[in-house]
Protein backbone atom coordinates (compact mmCIF):
# COMPACT_ATOMS: atom_id res chain seq x y z
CA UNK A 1 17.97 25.35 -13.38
CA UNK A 2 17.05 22.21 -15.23
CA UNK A 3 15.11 19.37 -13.74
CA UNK A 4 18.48 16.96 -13.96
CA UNK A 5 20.49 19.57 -12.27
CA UNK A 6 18.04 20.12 -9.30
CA UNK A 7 17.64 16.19 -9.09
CA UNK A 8 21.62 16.37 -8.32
CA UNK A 9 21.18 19.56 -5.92
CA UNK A 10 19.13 17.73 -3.81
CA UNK A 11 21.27 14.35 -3.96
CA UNK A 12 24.19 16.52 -3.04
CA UNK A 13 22.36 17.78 0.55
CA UNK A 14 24.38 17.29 3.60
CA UNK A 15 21.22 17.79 5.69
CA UNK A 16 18.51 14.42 5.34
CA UNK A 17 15.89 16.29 5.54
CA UNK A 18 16.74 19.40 3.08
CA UNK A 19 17.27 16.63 0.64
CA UNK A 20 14.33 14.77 1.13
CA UNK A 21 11.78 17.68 0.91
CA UNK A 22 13.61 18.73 -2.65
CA UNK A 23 13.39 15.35 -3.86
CA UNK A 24 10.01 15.78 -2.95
CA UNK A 25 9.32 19.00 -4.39
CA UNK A 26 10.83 17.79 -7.29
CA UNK A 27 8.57 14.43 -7.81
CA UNK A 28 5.47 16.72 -7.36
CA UNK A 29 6.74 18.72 -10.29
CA UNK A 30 4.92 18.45 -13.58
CA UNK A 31 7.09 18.24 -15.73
CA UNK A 32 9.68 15.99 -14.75
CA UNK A 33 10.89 13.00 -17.43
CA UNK A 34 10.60 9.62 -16.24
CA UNK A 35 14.23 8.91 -15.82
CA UNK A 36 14.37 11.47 -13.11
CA UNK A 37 11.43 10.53 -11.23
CA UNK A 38 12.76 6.91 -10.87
CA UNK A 39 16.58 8.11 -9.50
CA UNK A 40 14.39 10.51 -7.34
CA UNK A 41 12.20 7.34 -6.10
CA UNK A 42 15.00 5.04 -5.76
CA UNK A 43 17.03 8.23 -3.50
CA UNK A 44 14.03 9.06 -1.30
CA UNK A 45 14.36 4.91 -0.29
CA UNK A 46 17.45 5.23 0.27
CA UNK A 47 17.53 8.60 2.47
CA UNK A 48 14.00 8.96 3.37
CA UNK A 49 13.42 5.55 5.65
CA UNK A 50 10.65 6.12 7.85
CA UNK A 51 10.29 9.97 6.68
CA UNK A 52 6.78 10.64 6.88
CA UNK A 53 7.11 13.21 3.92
CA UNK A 54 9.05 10.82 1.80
CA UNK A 55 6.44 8.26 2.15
CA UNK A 56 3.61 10.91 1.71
CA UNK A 57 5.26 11.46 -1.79
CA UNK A 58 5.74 8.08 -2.74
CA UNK A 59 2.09 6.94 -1.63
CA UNK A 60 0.77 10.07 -4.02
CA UNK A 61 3.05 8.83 -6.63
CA UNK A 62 1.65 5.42 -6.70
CA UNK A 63 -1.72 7.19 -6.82
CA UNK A 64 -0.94 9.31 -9.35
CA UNK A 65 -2.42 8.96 -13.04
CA UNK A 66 0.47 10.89 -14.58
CA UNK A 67 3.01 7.63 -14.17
CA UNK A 68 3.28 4.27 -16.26
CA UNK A 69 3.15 0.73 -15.25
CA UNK A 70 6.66 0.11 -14.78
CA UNK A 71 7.17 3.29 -12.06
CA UNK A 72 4.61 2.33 -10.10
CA UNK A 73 5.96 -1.03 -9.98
CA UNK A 74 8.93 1.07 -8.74
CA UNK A 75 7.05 2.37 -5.89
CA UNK A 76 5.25 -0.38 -5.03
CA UNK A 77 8.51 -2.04 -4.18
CA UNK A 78 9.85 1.12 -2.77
CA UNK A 79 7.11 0.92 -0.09
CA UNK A 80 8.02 -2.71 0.85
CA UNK A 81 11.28 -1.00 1.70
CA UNK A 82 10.95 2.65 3.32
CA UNK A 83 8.69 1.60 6.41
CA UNK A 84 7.82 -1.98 7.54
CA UNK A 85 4.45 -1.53 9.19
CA UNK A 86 3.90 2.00 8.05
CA UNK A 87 -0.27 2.38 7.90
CA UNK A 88 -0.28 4.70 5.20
CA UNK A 89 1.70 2.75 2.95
CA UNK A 90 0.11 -0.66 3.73
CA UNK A 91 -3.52 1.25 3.21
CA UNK A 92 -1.71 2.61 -0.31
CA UNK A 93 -0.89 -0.99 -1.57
CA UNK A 94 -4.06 -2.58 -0.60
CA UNK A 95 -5.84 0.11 -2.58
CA UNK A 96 -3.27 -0.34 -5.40
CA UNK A 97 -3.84 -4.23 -5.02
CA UNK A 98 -8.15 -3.39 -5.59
CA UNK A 99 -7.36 -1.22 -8.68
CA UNK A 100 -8.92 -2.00 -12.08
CA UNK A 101 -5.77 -0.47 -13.75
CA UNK A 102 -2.67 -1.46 -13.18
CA UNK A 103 -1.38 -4.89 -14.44
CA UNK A 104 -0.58 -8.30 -12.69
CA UNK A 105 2.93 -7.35 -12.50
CA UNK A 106 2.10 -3.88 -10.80
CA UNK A 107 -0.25 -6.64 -8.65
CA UNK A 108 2.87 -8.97 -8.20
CA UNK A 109 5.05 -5.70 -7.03
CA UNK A 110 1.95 -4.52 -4.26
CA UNK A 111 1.82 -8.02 -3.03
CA UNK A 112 5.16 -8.56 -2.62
CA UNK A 113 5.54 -5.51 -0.55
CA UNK A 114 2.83 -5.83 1.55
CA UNK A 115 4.30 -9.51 2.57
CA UNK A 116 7.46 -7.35 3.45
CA UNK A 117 5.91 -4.35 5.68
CA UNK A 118 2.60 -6.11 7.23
CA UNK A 119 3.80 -6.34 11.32
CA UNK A 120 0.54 -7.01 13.08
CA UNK A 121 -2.62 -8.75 13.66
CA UNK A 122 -4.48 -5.91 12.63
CA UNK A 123 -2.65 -5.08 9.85
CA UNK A 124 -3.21 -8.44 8.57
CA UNK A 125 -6.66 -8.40 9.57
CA UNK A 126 -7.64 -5.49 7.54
CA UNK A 127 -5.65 -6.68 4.54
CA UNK A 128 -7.58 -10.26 4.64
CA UNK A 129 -10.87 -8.13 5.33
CA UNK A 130 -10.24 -5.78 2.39
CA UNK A 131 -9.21 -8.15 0.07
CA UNK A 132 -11.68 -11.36 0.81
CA UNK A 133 -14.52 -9.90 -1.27
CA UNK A 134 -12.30 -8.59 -4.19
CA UNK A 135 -13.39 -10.04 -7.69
CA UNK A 136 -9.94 -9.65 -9.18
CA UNK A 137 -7.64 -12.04 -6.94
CA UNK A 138 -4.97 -13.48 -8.39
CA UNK A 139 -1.88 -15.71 -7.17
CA UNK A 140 -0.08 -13.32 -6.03
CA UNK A 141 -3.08 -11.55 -3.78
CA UNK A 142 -4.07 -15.32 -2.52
CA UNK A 143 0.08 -15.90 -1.15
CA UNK A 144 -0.40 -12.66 0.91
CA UNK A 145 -3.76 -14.01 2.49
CA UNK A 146 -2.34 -17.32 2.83
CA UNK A 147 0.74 -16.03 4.70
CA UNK A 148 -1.83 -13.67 6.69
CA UNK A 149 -3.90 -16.53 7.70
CA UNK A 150 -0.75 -18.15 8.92
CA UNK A 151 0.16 -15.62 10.78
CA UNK A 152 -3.24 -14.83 12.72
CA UNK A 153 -4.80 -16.91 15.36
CA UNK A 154 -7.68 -18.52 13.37
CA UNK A 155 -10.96 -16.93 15.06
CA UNK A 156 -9.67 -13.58 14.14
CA UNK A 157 -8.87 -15.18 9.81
CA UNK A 158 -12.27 -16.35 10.41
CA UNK A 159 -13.91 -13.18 11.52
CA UNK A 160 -11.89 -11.01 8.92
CA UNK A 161 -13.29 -13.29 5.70
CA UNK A 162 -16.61 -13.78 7.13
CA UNK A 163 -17.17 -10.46 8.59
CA UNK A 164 -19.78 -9.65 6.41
CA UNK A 165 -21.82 -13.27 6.73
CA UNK A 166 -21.21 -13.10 10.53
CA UNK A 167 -23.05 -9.32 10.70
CA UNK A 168 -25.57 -10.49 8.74
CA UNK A 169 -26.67 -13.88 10.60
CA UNK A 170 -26.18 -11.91 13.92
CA UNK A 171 -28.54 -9.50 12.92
CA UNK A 172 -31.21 -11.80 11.52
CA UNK A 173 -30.66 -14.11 14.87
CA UNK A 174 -31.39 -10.97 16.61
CA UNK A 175 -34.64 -10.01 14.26
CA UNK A 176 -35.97 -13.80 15.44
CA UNK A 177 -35.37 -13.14 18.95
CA UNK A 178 -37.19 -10.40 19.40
CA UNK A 179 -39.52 -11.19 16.54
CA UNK A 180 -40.83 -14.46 18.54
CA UNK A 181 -40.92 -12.16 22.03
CA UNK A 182 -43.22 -9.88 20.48
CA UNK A 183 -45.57 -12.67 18.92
């Protein structure tokens, strides 16, 4: 059977999840064209919301360093979609977001999404805490802090950017203190 007509087996599933672990199967194939893996991406958004195998496949796609620019711009946006608040995907775009290679569109696409699926305090906390000390910040990664910082109560912004400074002077206040009881 070729790759085109298992792509339309799957679509034509009358159980969710039979189609969604085909679709699946069939975007951890080798040797499927382009044109196929993006109807298979857009399908598994469509059918597969909040399928924990369907995301699975999409995060490893967006990892994977078999695809081009534009389908992983694809799945960027098609985890903005699937699962608002879904950790694995959230963790998947941040890590896309620190990447040295993908381009600012591909950036643009993460960023968007991650505006789209971020639900909590702590989500937003580790997003402003993984991203704070990132070199390659651009617009697009600054409007997702921005609207993080918006959304937090300020001690807990503060303590996610300054994290690191905060350790740091805690520990050396802590060296002084004991430091001038032991003199």
């Amino acid at each position: 059977m070729t790759i085109e007509k298992e792509a339309k087996s799957a679509l034509q599933q009358t159980d969710r999840k039979k189609a969604i672990a085909a679709l699946v199967q069939l975007l951890q194939s080798d040797d499927v064209p382009v044109h196929i893996c993006w109807q298979v991406e857009k399908s598994l958004v469509k059918i597969g919301t909040g399928n924990e195998m369907a995301i699975a496949a999409l995060v490893q796609l967006l990892q994977s360093n078999h695809v081009d620019d534009y389908t992983r711009r694809q799945v960027a946006s098609s985890l903005g979609k699937i699962d608002p608040g879904n950790e694995k995907a959230i963790a998947a775009l941040v890590q896309l977001l620190q990447s040295n290679h993908v381009d600012d569109y591909t950036l643009e696409r993460a960023a968007s999404s991650l505006e789209k699926i971020i639900r909590d305090n702590n989500h937003r906390f580790a997003l402003v805490k993984a991203l704070r000390g990132y070199w390659r910040l651009n617009e697009d990664c600054y409007d997702v802090i921005w609207k993080c910082s918006q959304n937090m109560p300020y001690p807990d912004f503060y303590q996610a950017w300054h994290q690191h400074n905060f350790a740091t002077r805690t520990m050396q206040s802590l060296k002084k203190i004991l430091f001038t009881r032991i003199i």
